[in-house]
ModelCIF file with pLDDT and N, C-alpha, C, O atoms, coordinates in Angstrom:
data_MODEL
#
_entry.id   MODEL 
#
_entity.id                         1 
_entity.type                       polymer 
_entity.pdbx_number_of_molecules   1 
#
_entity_poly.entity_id                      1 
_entity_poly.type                           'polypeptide(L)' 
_entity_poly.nstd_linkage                   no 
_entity_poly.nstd_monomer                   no 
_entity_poly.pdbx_seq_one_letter_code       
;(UNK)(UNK)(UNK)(UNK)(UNK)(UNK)(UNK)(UNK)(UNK)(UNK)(UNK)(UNK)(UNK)(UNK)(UNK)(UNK)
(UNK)(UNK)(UNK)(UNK)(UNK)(UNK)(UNK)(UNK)(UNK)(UNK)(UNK)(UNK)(UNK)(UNK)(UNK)(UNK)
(UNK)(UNK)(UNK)
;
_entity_poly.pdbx_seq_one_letter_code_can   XXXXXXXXXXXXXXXXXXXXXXXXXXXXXXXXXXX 
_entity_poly.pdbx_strand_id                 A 
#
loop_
_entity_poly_seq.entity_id 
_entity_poly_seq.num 
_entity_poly_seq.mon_id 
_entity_poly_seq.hetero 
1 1  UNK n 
1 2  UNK n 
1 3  UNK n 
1 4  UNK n 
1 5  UNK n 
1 6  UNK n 
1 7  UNK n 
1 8  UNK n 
1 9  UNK n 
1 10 UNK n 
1 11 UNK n 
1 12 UNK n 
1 13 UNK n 
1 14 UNK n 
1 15 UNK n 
1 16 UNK n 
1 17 UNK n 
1 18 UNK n 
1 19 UNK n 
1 20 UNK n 
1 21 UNK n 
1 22 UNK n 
1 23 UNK n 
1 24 UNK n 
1 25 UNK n 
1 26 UNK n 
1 27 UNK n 
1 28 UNK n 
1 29 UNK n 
1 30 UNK n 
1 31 UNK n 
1 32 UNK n 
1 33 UNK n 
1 34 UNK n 
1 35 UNK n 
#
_struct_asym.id          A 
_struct_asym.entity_id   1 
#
loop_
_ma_qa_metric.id 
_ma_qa_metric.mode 
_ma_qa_metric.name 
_ma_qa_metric.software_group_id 
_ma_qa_metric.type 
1 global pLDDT . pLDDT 
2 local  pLDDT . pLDDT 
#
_ma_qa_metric_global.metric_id      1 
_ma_qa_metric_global.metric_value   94.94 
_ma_qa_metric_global.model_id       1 
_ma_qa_metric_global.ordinal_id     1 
#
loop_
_ma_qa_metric_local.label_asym_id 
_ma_qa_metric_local.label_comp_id 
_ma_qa_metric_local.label_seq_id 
_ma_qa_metric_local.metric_id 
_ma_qa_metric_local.metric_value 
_ma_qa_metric_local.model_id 
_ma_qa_metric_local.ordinal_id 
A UNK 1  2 85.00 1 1  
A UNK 2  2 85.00 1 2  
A UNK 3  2 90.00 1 3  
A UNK 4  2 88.00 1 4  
A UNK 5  2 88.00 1 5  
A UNK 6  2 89.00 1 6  
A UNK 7  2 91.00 1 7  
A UNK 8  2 92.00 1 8  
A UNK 9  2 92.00 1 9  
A UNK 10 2 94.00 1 10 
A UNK 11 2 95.00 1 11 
A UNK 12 2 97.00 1 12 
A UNK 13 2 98.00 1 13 
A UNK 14 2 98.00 1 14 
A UNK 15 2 98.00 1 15 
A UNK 16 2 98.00 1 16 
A UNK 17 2 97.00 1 17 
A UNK 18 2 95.00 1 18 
A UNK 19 2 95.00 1 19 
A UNK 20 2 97.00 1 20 
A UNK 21 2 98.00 1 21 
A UNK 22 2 98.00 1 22 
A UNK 23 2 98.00 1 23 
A UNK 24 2 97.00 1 24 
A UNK 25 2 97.00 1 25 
A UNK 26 2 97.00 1 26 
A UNK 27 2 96.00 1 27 
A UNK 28 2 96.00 1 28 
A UNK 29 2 98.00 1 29 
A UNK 30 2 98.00 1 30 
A UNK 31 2 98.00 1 31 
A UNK 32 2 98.00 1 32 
A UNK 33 2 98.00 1 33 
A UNK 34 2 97.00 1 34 
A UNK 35 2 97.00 1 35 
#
loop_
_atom_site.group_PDB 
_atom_site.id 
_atom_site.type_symbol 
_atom_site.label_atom_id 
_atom_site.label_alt_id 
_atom_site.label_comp_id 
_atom_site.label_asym_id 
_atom_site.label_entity_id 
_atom_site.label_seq_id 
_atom_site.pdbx_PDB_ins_code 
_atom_site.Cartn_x 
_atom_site.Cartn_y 
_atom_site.Cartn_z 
_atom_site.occupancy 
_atom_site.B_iso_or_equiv 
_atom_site.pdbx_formal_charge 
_atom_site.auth_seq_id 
_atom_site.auth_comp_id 
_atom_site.auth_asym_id 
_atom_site.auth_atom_id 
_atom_site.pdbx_PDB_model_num 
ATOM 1   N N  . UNK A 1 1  ? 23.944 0.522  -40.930 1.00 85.00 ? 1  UNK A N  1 
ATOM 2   C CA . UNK A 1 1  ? 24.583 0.222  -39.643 1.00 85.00 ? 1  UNK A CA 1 
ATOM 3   C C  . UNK A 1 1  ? 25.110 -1.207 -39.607 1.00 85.00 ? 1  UNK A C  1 
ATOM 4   O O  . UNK A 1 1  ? 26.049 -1.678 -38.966 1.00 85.00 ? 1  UNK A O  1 
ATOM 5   N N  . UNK A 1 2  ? 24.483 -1.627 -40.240 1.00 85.00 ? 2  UNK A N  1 
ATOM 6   C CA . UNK A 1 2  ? 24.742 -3.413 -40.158 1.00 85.00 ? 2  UNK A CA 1 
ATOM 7   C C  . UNK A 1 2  ? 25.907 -4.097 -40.716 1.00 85.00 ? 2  UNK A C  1 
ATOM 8   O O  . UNK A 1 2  ? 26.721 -4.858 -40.193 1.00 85.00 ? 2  UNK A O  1 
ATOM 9   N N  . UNK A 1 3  ? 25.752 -3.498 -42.284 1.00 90.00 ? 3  UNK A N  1 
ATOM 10  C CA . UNK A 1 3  ? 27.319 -3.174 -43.233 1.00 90.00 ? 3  UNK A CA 1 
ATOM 11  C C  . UNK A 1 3  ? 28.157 -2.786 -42.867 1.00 90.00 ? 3  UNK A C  1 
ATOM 12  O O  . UNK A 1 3  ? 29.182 -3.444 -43.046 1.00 90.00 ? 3  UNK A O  1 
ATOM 13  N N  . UNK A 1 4  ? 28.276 -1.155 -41.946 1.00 88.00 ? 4  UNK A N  1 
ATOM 14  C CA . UNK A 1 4  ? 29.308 -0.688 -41.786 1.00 88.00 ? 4  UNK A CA 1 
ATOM 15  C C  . UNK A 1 4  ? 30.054 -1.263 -40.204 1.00 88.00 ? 4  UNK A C  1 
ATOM 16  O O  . UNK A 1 4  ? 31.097 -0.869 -39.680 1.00 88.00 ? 4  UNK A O  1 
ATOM 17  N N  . UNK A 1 5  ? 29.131 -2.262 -39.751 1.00 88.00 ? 5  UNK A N  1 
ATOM 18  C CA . UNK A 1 5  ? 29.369 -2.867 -38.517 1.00 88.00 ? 5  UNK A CA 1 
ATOM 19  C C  . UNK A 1 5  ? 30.878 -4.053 -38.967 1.00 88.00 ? 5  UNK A C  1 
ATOM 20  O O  . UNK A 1 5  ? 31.922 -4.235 -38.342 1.00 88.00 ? 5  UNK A O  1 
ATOM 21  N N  . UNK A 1 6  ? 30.532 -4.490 -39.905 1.00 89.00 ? 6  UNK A N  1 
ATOM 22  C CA . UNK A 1 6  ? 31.273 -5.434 -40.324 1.00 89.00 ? 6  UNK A CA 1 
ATOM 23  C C  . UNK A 1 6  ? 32.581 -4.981 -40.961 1.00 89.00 ? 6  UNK A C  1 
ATOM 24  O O  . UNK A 1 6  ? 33.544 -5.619 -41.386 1.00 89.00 ? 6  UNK A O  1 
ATOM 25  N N  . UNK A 1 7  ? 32.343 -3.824 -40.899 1.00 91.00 ? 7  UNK A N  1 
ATOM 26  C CA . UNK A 1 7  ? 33.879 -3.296 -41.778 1.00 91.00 ? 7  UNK A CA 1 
ATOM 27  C C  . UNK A 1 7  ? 34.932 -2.279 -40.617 1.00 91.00 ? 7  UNK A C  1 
ATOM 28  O O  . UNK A 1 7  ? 36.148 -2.091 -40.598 1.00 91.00 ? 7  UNK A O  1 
ATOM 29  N N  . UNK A 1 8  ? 33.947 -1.838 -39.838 1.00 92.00 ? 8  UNK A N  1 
ATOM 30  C CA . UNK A 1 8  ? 34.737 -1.073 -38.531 1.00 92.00 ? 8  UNK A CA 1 
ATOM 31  C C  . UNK A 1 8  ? 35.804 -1.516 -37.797 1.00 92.00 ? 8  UNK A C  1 
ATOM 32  O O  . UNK A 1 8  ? 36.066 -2.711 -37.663 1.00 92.00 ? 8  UNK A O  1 
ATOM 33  N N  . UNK A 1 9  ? 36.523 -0.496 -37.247 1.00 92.00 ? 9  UNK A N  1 
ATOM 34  C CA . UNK A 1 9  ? 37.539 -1.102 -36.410 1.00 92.00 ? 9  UNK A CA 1 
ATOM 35  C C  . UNK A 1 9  ? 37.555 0.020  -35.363 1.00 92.00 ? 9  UNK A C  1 
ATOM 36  O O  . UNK A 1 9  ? 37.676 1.227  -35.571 1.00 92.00 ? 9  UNK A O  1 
ATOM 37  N N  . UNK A 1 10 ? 37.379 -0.752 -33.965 1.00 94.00 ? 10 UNK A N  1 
ATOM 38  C CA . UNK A 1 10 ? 37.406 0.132  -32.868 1.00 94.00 ? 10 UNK A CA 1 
ATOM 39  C C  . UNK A 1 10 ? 38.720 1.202  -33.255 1.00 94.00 ? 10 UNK A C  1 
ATOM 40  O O  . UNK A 1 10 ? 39.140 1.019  -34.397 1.00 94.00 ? 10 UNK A O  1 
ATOM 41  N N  . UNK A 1 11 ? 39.293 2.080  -32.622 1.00 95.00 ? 11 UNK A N  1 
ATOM 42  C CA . UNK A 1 11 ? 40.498 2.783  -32.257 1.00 95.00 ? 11 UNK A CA 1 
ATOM 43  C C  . UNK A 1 11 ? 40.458 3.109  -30.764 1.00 95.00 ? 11 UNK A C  1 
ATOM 44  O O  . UNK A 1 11 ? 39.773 2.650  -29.851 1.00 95.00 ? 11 UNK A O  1 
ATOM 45  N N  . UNK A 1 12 ? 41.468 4.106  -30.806 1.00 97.00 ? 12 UNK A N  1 
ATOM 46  C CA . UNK A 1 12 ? 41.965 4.615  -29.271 1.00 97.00 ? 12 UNK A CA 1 
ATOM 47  C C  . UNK A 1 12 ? 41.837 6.203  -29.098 1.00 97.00 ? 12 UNK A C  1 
ATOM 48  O O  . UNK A 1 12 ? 42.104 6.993  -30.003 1.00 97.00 ? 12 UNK A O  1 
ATOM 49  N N  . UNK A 1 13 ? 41.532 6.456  -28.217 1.00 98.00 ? 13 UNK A N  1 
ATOM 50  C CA . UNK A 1 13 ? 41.528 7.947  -28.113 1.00 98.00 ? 13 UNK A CA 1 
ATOM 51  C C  . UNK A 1 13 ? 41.955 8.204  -26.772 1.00 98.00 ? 13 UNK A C  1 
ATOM 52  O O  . UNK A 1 13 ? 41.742 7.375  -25.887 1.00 98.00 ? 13 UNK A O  1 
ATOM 53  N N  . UNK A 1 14 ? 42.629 9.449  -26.516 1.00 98.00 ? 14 UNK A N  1 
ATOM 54  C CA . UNK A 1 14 ? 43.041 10.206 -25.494 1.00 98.00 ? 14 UNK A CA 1 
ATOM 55  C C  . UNK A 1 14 ? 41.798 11.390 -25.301 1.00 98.00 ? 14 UNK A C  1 
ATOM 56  O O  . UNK A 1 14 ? 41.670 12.368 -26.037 1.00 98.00 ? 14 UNK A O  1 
ATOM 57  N N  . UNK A 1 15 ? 40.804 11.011 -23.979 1.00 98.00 ? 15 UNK A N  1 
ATOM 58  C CA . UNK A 1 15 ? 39.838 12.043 -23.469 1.00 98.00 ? 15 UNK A CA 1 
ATOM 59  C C  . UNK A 1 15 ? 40.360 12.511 -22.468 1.00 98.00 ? 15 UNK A C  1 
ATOM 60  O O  . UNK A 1 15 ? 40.952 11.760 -21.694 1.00 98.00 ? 15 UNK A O  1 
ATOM 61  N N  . UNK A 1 16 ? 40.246 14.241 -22.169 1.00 98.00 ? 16 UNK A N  1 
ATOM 62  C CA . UNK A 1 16 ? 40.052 14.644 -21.482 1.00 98.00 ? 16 UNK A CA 1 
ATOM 63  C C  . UNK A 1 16 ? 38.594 15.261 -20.453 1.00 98.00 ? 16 UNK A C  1 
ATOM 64  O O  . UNK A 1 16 ? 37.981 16.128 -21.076 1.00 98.00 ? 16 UNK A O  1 
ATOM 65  N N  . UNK A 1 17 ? 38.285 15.106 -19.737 1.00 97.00 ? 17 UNK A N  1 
ATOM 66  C CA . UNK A 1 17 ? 37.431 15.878 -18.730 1.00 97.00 ? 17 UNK A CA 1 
ATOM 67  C C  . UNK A 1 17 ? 37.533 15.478 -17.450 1.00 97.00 ? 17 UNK A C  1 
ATOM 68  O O  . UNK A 1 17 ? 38.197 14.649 -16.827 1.00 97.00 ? 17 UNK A O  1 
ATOM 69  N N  . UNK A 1 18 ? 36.527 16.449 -17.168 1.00 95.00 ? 18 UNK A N  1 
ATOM 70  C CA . UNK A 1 18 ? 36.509 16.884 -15.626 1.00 95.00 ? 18 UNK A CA 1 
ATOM 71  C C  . UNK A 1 18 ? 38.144 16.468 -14.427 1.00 95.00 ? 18 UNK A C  1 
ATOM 72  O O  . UNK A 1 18 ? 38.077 15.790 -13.402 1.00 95.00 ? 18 UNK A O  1 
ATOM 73  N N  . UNK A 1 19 ? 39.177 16.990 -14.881 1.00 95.00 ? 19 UNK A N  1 
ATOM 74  C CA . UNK A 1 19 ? 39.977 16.416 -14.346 1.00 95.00 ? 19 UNK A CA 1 
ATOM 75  C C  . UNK A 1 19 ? 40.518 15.090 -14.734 1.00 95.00 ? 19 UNK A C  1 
ATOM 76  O O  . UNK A 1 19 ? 41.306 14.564 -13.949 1.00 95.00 ? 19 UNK A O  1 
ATOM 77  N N  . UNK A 1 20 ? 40.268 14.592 -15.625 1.00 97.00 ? 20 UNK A N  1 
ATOM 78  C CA . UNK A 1 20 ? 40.572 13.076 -15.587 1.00 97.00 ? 20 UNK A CA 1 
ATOM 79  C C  . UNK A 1 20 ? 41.328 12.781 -17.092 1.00 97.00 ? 20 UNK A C  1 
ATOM 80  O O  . UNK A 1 20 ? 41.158 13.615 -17.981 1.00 97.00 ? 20 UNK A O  1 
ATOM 81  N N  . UNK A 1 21 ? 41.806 12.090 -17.241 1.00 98.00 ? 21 UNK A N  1 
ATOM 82  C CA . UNK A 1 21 ? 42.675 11.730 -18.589 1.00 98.00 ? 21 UNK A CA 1 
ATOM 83  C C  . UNK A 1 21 ? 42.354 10.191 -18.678 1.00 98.00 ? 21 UNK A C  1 
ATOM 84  O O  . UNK A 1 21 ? 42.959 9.388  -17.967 1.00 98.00 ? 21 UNK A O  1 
ATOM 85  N N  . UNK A 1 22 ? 41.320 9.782  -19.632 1.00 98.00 ? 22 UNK A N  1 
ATOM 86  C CA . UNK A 1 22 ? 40.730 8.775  -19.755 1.00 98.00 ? 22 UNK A CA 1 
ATOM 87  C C  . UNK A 1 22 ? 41.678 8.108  -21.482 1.00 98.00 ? 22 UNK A C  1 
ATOM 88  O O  . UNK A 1 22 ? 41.768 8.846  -22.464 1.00 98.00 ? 22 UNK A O  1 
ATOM 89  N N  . UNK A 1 23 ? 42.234 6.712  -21.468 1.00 98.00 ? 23 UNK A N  1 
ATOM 90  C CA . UNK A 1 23 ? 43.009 6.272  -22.325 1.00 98.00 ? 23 UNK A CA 1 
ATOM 91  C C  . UNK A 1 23 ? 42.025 4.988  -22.328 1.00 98.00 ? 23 UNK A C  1 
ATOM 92  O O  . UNK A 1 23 ? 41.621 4.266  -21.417 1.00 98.00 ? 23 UNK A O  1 
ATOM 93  N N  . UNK A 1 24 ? 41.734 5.005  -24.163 1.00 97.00 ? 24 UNK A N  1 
ATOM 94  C CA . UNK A 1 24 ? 40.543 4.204  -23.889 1.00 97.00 ? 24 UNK A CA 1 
ATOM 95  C C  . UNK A 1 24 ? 40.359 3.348  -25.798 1.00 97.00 ? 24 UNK A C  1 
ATOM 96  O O  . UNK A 1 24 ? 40.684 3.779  -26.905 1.00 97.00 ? 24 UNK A O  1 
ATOM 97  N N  . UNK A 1 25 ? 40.004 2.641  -25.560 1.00 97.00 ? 25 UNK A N  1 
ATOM 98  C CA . UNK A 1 25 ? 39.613 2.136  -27.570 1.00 97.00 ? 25 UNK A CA 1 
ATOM 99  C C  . UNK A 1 25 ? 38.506 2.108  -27.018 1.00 97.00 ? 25 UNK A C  1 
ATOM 100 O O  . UNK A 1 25 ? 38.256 1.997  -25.818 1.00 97.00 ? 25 UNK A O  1 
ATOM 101 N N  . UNK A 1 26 ? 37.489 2.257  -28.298 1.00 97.00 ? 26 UNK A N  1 
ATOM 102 C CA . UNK A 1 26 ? 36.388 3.080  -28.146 1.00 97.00 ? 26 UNK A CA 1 
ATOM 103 C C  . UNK A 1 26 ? 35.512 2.286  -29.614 1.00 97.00 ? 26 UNK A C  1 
ATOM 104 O O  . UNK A 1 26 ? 36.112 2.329  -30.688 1.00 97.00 ? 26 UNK A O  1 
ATOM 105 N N  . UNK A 1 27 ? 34.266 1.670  -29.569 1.00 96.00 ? 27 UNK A N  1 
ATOM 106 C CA . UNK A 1 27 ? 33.676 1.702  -30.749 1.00 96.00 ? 27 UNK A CA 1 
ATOM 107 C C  . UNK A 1 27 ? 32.597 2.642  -31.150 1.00 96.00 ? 27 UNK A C  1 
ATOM 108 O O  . UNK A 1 27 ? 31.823 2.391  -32.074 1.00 96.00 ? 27 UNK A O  1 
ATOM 109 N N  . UNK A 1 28 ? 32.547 4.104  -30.195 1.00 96.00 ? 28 UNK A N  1 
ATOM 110 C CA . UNK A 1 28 ? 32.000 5.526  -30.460 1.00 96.00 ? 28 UNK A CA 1 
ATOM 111 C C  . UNK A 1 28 ? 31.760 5.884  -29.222 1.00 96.00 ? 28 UNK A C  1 
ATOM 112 O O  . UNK A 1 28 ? 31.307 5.201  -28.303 1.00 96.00 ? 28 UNK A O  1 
ATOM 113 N N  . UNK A 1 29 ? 32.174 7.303  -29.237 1.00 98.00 ? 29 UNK A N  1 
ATOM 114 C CA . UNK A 1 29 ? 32.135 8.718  -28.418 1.00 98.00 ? 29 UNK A CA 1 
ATOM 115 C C  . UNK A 1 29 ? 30.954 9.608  -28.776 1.00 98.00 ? 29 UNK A C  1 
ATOM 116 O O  . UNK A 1 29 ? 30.795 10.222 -29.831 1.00 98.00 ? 29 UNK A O  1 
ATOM 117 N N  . UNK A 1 30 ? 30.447 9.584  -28.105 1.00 98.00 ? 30 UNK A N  1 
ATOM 118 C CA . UNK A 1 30 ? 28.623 10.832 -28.097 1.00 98.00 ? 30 UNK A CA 1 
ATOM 119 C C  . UNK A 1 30 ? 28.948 11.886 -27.373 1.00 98.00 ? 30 UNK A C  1 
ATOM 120 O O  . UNK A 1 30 ? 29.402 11.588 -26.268 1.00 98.00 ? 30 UNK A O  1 
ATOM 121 N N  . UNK A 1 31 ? 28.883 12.904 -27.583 1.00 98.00 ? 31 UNK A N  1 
ATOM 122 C CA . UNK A 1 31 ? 28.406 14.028 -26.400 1.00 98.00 ? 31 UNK A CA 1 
ATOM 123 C C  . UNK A 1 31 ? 27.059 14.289 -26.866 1.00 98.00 ? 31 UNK A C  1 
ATOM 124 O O  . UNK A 1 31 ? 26.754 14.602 -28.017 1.00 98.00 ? 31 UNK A O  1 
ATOM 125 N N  . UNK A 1 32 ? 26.282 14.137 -25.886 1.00 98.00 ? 32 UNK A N  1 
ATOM 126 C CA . UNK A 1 32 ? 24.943 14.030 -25.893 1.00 98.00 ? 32 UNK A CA 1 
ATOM 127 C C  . UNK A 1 32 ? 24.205 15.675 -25.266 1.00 98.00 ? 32 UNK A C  1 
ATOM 128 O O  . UNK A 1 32 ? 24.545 16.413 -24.341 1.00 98.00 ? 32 UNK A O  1 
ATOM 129 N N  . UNK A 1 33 ? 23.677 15.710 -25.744 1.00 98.00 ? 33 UNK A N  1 
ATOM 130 C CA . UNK A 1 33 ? 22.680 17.277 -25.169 1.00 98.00 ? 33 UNK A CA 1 
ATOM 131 C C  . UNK A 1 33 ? 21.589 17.002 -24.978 1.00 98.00 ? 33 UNK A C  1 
ATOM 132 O O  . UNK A 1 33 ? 21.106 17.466 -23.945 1.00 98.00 ? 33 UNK A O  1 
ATOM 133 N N  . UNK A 1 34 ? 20.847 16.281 -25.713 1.00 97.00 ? 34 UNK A N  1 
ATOM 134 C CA . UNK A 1 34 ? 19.439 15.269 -25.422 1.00 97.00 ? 34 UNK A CA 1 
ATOM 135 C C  . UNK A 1 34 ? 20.178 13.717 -25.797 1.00 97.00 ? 34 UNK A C  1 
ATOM 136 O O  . UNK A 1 34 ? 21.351 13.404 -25.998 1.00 97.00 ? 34 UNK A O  1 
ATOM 137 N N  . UNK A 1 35 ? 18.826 12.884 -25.786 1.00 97.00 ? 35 UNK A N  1 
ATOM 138 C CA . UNK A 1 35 ? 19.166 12.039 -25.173 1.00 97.00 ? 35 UNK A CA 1 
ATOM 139 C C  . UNK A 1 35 ? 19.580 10.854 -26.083 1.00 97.00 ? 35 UNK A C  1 
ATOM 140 O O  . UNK A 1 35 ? 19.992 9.807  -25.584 1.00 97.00 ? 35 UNK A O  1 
#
């Protein structure tokens, strides 16, 4: 995690839900089911 921290590069993503169109850079997206 520490390594690959240093080499990452946020991006951008186009989300959709619940009605909403979220335009966003992002340094990670979860869909979570637990926790």
């Amino acid at each position: 995690s520490a390594r690959e921290y240093f080499r990452f590069q946020a991006k951008s993503y186009s989300i959709e839900l619940n009605d909403l169109t979220i335009k966003t850079r992002a340094f990670l997206l979860t869909a979570a089911n637990s926790s």
